[in-house]
N, C-alpha and C. Protein backbone atom coordinates (compact mmCIF):
# COMPACT_ATOMS: atom_id res chain seq x y z
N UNK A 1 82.83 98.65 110.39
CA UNK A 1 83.69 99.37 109.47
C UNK A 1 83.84 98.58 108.17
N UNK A 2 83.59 98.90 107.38
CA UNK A 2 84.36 98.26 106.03
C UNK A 2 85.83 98.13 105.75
N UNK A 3 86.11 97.08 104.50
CA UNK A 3 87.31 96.54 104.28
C UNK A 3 88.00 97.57 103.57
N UNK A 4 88.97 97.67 104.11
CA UNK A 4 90.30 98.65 103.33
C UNK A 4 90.14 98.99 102.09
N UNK A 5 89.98 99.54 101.60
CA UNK A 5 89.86 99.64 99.86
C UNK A 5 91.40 100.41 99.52
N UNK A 6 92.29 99.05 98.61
CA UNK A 6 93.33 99.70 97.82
C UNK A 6 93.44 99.95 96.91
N UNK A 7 94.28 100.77 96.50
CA UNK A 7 93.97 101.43 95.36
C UNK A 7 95.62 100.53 94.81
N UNK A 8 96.52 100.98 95.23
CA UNK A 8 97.81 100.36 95.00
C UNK A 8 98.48 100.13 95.75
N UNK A 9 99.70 99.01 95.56
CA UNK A 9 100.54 98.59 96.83
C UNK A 9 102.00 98.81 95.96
N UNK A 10 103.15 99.17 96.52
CA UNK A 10 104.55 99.66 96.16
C UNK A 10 105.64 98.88 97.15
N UNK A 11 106.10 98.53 96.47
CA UNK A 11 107.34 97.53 97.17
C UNK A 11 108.66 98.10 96.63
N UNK A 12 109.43 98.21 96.84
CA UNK A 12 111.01 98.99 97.29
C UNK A 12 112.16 97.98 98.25
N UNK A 13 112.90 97.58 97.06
CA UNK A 13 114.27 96.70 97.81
C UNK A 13 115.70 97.39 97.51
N UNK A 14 116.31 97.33 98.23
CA UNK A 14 117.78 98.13 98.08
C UNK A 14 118.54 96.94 98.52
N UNK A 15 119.53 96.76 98.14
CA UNK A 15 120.92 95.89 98.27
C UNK A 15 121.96 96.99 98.42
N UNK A 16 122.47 97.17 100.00
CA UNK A 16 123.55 98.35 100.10
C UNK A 16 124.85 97.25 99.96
N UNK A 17 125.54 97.66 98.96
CA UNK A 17 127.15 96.90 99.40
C UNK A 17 127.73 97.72 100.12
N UNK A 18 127.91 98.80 100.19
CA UNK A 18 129.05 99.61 101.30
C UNK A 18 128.44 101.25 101.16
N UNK A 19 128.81 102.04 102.02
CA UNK A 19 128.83 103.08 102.62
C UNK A 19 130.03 104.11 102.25
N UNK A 20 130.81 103.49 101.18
CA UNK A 20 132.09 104.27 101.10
C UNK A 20 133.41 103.63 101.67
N UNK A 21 133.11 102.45 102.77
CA UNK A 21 134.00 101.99 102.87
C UNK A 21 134.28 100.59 101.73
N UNK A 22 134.85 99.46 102.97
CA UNK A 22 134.76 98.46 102.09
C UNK A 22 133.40 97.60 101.80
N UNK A 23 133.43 96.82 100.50
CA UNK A 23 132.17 96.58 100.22
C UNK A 23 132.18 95.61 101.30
N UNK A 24 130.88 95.09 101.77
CA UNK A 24 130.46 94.15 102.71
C UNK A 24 130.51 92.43 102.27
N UNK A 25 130.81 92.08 103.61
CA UNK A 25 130.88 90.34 103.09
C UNK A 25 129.40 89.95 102.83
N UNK A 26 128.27 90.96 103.55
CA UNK A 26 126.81 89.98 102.78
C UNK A 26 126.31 91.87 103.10
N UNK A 27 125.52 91.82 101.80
CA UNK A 27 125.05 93.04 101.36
C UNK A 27 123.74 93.33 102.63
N UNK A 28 123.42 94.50 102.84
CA UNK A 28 122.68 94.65 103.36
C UNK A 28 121.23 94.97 102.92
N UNK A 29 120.37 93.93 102.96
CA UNK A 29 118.86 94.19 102.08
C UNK A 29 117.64 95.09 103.27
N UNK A 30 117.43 96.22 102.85
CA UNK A 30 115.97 97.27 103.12
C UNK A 30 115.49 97.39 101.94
N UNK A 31 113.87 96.60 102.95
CA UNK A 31 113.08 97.19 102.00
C UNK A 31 111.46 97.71 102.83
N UNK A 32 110.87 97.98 101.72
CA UNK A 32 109.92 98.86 102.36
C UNK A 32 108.45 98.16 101.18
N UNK A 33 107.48 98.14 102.33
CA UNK A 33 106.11 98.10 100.81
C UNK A 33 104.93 98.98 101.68
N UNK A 34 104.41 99.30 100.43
CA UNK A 34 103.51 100.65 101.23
C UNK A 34 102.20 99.97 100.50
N UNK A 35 100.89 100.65 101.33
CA UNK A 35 99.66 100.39 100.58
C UNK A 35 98.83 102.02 100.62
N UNK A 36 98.72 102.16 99.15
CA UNK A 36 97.97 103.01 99.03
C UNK A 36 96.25 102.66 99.44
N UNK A 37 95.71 103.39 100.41
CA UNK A 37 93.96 102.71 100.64
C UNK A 37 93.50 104.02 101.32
N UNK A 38 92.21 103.91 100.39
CA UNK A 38 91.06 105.57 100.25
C UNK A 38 90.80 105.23 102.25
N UNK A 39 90.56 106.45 103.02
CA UNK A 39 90.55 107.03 104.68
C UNK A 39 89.08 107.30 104.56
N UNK A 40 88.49 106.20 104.89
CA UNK A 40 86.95 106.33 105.46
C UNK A 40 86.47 106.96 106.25
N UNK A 41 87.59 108.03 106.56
CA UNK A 41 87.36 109.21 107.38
C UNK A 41 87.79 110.07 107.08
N UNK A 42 88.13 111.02 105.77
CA UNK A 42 88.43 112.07 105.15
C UNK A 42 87.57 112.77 105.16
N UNK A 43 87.81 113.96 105.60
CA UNK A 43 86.14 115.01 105.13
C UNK A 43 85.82 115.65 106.30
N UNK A 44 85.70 114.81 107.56
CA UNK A 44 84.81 115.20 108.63
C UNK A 44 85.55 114.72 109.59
N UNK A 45 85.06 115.18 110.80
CA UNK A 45 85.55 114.37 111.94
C UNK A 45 84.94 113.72 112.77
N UNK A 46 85.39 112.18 113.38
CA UNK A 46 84.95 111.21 113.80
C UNK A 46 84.94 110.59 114.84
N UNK A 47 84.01 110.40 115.56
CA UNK A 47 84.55 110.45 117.16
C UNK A 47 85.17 109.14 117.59
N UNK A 48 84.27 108.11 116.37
CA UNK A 48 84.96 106.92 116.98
C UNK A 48 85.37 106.11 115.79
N UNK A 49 87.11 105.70 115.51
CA UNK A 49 87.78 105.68 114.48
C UNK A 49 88.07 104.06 115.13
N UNK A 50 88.43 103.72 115.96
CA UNK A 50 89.31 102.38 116.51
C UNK A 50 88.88 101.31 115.84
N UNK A 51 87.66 100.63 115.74
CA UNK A 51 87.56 99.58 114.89
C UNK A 51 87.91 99.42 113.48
N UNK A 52 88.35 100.41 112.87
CA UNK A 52 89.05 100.43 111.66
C UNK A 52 90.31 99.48 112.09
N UNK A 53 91.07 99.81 113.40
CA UNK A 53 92.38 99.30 113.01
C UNK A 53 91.89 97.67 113.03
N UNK A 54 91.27 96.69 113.23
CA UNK A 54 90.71 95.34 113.74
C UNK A 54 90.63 95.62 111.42
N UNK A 55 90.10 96.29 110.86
CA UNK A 55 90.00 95.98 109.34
C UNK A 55 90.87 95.96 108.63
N UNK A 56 92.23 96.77 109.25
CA UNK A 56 93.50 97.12 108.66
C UNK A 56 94.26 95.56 109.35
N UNK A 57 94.08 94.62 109.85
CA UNK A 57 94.93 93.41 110.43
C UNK A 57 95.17 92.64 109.23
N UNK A 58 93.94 92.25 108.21
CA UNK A 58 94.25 91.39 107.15
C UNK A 58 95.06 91.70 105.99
N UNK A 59 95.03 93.00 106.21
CA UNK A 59 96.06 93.98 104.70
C UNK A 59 97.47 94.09 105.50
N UNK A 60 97.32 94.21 106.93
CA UNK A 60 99.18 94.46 107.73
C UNK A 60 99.77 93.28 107.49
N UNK A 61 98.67 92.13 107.50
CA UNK A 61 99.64 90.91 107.57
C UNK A 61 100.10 90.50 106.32
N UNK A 62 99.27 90.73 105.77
CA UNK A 62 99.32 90.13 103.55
C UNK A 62 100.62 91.45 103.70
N UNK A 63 100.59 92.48 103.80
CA UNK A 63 101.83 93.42 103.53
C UNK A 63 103.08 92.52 103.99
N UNK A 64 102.90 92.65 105.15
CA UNK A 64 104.19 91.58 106.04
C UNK A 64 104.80 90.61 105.16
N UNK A 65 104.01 89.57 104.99
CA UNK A 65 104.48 88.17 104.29
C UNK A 65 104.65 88.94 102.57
N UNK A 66 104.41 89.74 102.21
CA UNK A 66 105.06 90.14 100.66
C UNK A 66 106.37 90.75 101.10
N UNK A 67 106.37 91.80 102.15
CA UNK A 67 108.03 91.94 101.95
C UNK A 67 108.91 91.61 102.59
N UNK A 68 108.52 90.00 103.10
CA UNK A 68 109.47 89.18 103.65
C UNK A 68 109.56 88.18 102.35
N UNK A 69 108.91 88.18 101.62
CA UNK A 69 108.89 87.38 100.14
C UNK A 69 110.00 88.29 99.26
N UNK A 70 109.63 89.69 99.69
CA UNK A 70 110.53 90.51 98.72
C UNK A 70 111.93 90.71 98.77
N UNK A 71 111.91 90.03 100.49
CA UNK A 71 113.53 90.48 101.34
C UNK A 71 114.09 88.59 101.14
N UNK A 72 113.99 88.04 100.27
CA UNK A 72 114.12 86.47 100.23
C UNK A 72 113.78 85.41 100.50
N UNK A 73 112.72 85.75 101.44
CA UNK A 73 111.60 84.62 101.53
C UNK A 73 111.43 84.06 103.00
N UNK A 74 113.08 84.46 103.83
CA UNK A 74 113.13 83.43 105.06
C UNK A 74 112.77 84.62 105.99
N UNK A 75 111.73 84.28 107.14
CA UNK A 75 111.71 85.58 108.11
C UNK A 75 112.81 85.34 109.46
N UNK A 76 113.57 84.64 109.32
CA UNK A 76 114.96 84.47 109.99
C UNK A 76 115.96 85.46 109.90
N UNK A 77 115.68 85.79 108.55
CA UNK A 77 116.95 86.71 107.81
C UNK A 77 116.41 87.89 108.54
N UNK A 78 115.08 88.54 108.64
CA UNK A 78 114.64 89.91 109.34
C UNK A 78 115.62 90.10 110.62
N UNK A 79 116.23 91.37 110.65
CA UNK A 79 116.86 91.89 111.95
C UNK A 79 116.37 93.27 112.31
N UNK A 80 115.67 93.83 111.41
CA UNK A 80 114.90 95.36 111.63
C UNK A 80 113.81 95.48 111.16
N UNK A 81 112.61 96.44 112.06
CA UNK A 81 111.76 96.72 111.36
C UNK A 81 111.34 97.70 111.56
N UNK A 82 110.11 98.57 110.67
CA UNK A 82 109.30 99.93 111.24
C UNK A 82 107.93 100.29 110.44
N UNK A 83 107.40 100.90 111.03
CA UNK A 83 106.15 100.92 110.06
C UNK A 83 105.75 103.09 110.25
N UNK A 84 105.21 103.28 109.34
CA UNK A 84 104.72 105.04 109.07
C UNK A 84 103.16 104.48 108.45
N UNK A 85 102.75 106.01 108.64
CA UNK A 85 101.06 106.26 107.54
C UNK A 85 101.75 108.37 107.33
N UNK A 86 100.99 107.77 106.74
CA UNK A 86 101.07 109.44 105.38
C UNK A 86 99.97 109.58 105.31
N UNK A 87 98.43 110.36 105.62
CA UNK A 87 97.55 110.76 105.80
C UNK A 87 97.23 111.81 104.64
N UNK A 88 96.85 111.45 103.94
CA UNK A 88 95.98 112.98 102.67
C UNK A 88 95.61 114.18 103.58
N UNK A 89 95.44 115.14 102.55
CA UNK A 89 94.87 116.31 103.91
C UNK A 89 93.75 116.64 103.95
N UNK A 90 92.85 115.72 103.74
CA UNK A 90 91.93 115.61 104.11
C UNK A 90 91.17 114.92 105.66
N UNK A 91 92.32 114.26 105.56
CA UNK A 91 92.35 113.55 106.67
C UNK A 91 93.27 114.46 108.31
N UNK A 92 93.20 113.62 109.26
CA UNK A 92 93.89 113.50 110.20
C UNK A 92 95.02 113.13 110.93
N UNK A 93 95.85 113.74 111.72
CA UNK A 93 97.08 112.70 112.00
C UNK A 93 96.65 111.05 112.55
N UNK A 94 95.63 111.53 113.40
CA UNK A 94 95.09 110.59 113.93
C UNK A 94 94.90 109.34 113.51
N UNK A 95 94.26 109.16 112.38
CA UNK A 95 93.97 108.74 111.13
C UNK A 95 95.76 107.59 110.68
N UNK A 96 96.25 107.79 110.94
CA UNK A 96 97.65 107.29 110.40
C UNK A 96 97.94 106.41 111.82
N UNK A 97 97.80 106.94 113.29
CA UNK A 97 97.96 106.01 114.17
C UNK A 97 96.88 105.12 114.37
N UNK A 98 96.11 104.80 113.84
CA UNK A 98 95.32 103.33 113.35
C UNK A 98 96.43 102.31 112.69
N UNK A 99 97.05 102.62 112.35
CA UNK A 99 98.15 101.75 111.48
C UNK A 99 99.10 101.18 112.69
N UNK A 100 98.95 101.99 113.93
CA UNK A 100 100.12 101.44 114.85
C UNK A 100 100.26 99.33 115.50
N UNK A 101 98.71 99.27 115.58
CA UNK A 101 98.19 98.41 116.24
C UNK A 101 98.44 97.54 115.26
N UNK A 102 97.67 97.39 113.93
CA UNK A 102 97.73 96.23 112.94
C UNK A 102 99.08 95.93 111.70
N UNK A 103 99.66 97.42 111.98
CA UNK A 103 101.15 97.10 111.13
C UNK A 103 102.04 96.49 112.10
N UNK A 104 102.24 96.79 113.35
CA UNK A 104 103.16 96.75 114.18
C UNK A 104 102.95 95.00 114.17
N UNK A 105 101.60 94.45 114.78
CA UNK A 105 101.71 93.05 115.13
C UNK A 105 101.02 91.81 113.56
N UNK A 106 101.40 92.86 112.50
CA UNK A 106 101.42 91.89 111.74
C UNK A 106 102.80 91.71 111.02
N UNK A 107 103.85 92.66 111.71
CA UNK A 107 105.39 92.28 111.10
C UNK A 107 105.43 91.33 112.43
N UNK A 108 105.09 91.68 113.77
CA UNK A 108 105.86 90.71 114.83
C UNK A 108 105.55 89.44 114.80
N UNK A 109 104.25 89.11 113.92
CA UNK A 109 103.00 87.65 113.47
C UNK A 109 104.04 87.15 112.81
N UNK A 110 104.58 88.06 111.59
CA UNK A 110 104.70 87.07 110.49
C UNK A 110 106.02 86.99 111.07
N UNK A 111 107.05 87.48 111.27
CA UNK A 111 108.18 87.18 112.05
C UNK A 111 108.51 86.30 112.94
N UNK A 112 107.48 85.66 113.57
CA UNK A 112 107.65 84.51 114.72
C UNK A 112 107.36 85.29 116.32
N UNK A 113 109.10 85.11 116.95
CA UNK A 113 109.00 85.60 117.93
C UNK A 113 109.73 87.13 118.02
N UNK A 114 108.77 87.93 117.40
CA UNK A 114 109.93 89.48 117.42
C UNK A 114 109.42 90.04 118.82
N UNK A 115 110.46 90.77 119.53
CA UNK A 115 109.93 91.13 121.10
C UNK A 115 110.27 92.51 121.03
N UNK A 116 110.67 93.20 120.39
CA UNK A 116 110.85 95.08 120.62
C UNK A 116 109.48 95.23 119.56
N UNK A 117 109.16 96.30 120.30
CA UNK A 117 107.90 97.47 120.17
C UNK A 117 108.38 98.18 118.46
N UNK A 118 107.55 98.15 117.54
CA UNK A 118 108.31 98.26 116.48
C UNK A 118 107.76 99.76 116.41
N UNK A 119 109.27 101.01 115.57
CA UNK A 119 108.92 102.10 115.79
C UNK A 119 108.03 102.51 114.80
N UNK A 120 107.62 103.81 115.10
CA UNK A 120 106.73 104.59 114.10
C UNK A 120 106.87 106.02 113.85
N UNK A 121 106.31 106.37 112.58
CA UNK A 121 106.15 107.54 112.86
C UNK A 121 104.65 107.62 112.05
N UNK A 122 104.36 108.99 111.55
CA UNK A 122 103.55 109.24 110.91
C UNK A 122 103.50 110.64 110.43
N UNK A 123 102.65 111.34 109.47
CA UNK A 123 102.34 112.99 109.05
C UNK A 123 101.41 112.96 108.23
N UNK A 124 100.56 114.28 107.87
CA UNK A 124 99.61 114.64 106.92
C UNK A 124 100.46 114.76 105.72
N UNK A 125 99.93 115.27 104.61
CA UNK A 125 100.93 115.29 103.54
C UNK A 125 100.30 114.90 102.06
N UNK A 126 100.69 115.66 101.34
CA UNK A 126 99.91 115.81 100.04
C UNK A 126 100.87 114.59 98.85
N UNK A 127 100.29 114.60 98.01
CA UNK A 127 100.97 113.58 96.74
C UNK A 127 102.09 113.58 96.78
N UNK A 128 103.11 112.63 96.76
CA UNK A 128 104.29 112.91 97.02
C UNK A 128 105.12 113.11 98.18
N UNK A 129 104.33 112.83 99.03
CA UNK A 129 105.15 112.91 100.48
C UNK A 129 106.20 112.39 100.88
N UNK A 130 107.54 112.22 101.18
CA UNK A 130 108.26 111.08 102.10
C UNK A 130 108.16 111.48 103.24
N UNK A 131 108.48 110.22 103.74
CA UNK A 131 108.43 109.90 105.48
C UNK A 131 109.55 108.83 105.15
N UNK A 132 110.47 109.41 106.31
CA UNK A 132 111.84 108.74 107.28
C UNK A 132 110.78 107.54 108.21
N UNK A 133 110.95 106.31 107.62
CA UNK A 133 110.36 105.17 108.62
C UNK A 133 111.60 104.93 109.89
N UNK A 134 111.17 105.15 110.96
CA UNK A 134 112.80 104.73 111.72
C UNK A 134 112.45 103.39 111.64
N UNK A 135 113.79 102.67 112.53
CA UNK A 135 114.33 101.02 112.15
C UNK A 135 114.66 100.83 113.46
N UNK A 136 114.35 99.46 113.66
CA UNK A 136 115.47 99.09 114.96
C UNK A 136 115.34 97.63 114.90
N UNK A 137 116.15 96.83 115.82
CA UNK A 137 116.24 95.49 115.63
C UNK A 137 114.86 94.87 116.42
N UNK A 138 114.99 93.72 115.40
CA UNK A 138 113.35 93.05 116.21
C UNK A 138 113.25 92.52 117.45
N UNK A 139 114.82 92.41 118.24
CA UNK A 139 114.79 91.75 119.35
C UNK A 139 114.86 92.42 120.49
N UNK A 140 115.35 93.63 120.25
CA UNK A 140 115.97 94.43 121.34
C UNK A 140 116.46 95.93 120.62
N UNK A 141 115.05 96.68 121.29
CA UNK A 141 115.18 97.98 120.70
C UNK A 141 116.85 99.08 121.34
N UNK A 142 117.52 98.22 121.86
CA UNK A 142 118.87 99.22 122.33
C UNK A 142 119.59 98.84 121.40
N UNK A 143 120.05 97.87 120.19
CA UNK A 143 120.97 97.65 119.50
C UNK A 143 121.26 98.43 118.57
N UNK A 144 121.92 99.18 118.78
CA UNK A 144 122.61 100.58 118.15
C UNK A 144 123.04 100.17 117.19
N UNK A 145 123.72 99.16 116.60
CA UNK A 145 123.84 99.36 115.15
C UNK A 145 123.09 98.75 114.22
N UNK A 146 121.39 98.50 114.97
CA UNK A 146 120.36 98.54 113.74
C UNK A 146 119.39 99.50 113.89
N UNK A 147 119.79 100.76 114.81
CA UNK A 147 119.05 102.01 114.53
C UNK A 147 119.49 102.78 113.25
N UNK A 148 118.16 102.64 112.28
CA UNK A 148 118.35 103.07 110.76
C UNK A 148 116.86 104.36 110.52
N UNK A 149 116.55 103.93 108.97
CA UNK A 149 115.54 104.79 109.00
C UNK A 149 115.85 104.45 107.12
N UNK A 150 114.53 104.59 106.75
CA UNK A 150 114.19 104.61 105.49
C UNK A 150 113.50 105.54 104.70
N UNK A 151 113.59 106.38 103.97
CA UNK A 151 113.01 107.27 103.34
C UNK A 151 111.68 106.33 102.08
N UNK A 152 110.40 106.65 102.16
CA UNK A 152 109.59 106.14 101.64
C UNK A 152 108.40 107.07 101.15
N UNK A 153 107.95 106.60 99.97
CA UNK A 153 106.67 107.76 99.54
C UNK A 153 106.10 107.03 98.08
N UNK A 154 105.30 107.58 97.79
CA UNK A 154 104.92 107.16 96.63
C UNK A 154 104.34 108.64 95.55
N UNK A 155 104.78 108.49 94.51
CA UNK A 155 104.51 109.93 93.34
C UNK A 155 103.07 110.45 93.83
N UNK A 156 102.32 109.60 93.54
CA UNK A 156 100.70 109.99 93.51
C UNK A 156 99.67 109.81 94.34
N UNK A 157 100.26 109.61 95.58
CA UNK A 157 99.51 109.51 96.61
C UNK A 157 100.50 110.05 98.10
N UNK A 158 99.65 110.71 99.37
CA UNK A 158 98.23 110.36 99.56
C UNK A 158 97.58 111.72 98.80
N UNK A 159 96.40 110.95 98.16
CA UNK A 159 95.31 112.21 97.70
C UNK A 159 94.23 112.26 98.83
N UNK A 160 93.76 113.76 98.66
CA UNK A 160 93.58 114.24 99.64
C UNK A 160 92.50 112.97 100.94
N UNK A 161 91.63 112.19 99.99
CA UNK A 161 91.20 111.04 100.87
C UNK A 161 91.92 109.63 100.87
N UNK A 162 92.99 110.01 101.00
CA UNK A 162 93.71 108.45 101.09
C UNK A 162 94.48 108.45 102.05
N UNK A 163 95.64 107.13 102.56
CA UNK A 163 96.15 106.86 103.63
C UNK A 163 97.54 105.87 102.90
N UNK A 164 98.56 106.49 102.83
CA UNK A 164 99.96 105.04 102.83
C UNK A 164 99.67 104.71 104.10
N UNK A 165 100.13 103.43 103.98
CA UNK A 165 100.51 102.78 105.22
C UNK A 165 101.47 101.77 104.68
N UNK A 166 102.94 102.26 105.27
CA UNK A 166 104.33 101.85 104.83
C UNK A 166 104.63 100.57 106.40
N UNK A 167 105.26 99.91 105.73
CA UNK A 167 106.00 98.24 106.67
C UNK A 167 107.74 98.47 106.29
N UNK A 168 108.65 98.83 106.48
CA UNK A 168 110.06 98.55 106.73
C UNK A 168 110.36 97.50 107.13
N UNK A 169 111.60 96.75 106.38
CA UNK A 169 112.24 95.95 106.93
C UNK A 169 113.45 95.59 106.67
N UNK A 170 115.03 95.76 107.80
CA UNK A 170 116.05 95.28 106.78
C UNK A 170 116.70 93.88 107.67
N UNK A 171 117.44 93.32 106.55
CA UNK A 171 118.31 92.03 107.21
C UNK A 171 119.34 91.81 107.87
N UNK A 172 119.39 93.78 108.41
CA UNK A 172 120.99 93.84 109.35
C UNK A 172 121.13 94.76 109.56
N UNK A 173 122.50 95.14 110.31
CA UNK A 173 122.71 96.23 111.08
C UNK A 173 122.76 96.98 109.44
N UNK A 174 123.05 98.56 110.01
CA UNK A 174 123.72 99.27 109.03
C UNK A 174 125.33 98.96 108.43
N UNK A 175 125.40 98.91 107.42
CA UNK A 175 126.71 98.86 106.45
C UNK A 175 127.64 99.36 107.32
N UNK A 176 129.11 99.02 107.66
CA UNK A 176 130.09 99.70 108.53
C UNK A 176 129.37 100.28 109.83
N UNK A 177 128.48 99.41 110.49
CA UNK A 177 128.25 100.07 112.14
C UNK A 177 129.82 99.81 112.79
N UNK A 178 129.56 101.27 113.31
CA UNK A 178 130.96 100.78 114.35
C UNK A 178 131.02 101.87 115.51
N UNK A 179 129.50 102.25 116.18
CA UNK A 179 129.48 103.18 117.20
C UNK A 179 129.44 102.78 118.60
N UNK A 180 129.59 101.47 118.74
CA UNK A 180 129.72 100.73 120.07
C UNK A 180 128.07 100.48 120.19
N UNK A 181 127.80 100.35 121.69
CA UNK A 181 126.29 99.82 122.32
C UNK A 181 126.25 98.41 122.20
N UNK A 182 125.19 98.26 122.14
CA UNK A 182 124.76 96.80 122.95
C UNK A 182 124.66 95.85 121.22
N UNK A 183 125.15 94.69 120.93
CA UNK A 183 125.33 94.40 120.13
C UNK A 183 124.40 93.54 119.89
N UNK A 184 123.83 93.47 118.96
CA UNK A 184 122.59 91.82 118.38
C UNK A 184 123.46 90.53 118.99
N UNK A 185 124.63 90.53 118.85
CA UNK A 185 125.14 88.81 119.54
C UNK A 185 124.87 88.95 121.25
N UNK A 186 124.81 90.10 121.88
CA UNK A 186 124.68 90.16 123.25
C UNK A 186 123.01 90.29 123.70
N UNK A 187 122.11 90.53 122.38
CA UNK A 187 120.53 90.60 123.03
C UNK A 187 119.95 89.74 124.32
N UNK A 188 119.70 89.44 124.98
CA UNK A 188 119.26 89.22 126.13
C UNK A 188 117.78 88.79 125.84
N UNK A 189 116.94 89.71 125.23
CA UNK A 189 115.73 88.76 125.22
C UNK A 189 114.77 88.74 126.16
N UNK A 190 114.84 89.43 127.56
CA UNK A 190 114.00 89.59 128.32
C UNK A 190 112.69 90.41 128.02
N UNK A 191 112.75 91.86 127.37
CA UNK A 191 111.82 92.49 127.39
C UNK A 191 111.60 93.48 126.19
N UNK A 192 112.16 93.17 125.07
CA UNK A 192 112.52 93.42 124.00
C UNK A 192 113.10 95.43 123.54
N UNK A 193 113.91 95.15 124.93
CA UNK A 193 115.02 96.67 124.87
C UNK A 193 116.06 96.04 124.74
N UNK A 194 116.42 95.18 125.77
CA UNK A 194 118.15 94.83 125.74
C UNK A 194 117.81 92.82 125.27
């Protein structure tokens, strides 16, 4: 397979101070970086797509370490993550879960020891698309107050042969969590749910 060809990469940081309530003692940073890169499989259909994701490992991880550069530099501070693909329509859904394998374990790489299954989603979708990235904590996918979600897209892409492939990441629960469940100070650590 050949190397990813990008066209552009988009990085997106938010600093939430509050929700309407009171502002927060440490702001809450999401952010998101996406890579726009042309789908070497637009057009036609392909029976055998998988070694693409083994080409997409060196661009998941360079993504990773920029928006842990973008979120302040320390990958300590990470408490959530998620990754999407946005597929041109030229393409396939299919086509977007290639991204599962090399986005997923190049946030858990550059992160150290992250142990929850990081979520996903994906869709077809013309210029301009958003996609809701869901969120959850890196240690333990039951911690209810870092189930989030990020809205992400870019103006001019995907065209009809191209592929986003978006990385989420924030440094904490949501602003004013206060729905009970299993808390980040109680993670456990066994199997990266609880």
């Amino acid at each position: 397979m050949p190397e990813p060809i990008v066209r552009k990469i988009v990085t997106i940081v938010e600093d939430i101070l509050h929700e309407g309530g009171p502002k927060a003692e440490h702001p809450l940073k999401r952010g998101a970086i996406l890579a726009v890169i042309h789908n070497p499989f637009a057009g036609a259909y392909h029976e055998e797509i998988a070694g693409f994701m083994k080409d997409l490992e060196p661009l998941g991880l360079e993504m990773a370490k920029k928006l842990i550069d973008a979120l302040g530099g320390e990958p300590s501070t990470i408490e959530g993550y998620g990754k999407g693909a946005i597929v041109g329509q030229a393409g396939e859904l299919e086509h977007g879960a290639l991204w599962h394998v090399p986005g997923g374990y190049a946030m858990r790489g550059a992160l150290g020891e992250a142990k929850a299954i990081v979520p996903s989603t994906k869709k077809v979708g013309g210029p301009g698309t958003r996609l809701d990235v869901p969120v959850t904590h890196i240690n333990a996918s039951y911690v209810r107050s870092h189930f989030d979600a990020m809205e992400v897209g870019v103006s001019d892409a995907p065209r009809a042969n191209e592929i986003v492939l978006a990385l989420v990441m924030t440094t904490g629960a949501r602003i004013h969590a206060r729905v009970g469940g299993l808390k980040a100070e109680e993670i456990k650590g066994e199997d990266g749910l609880r």
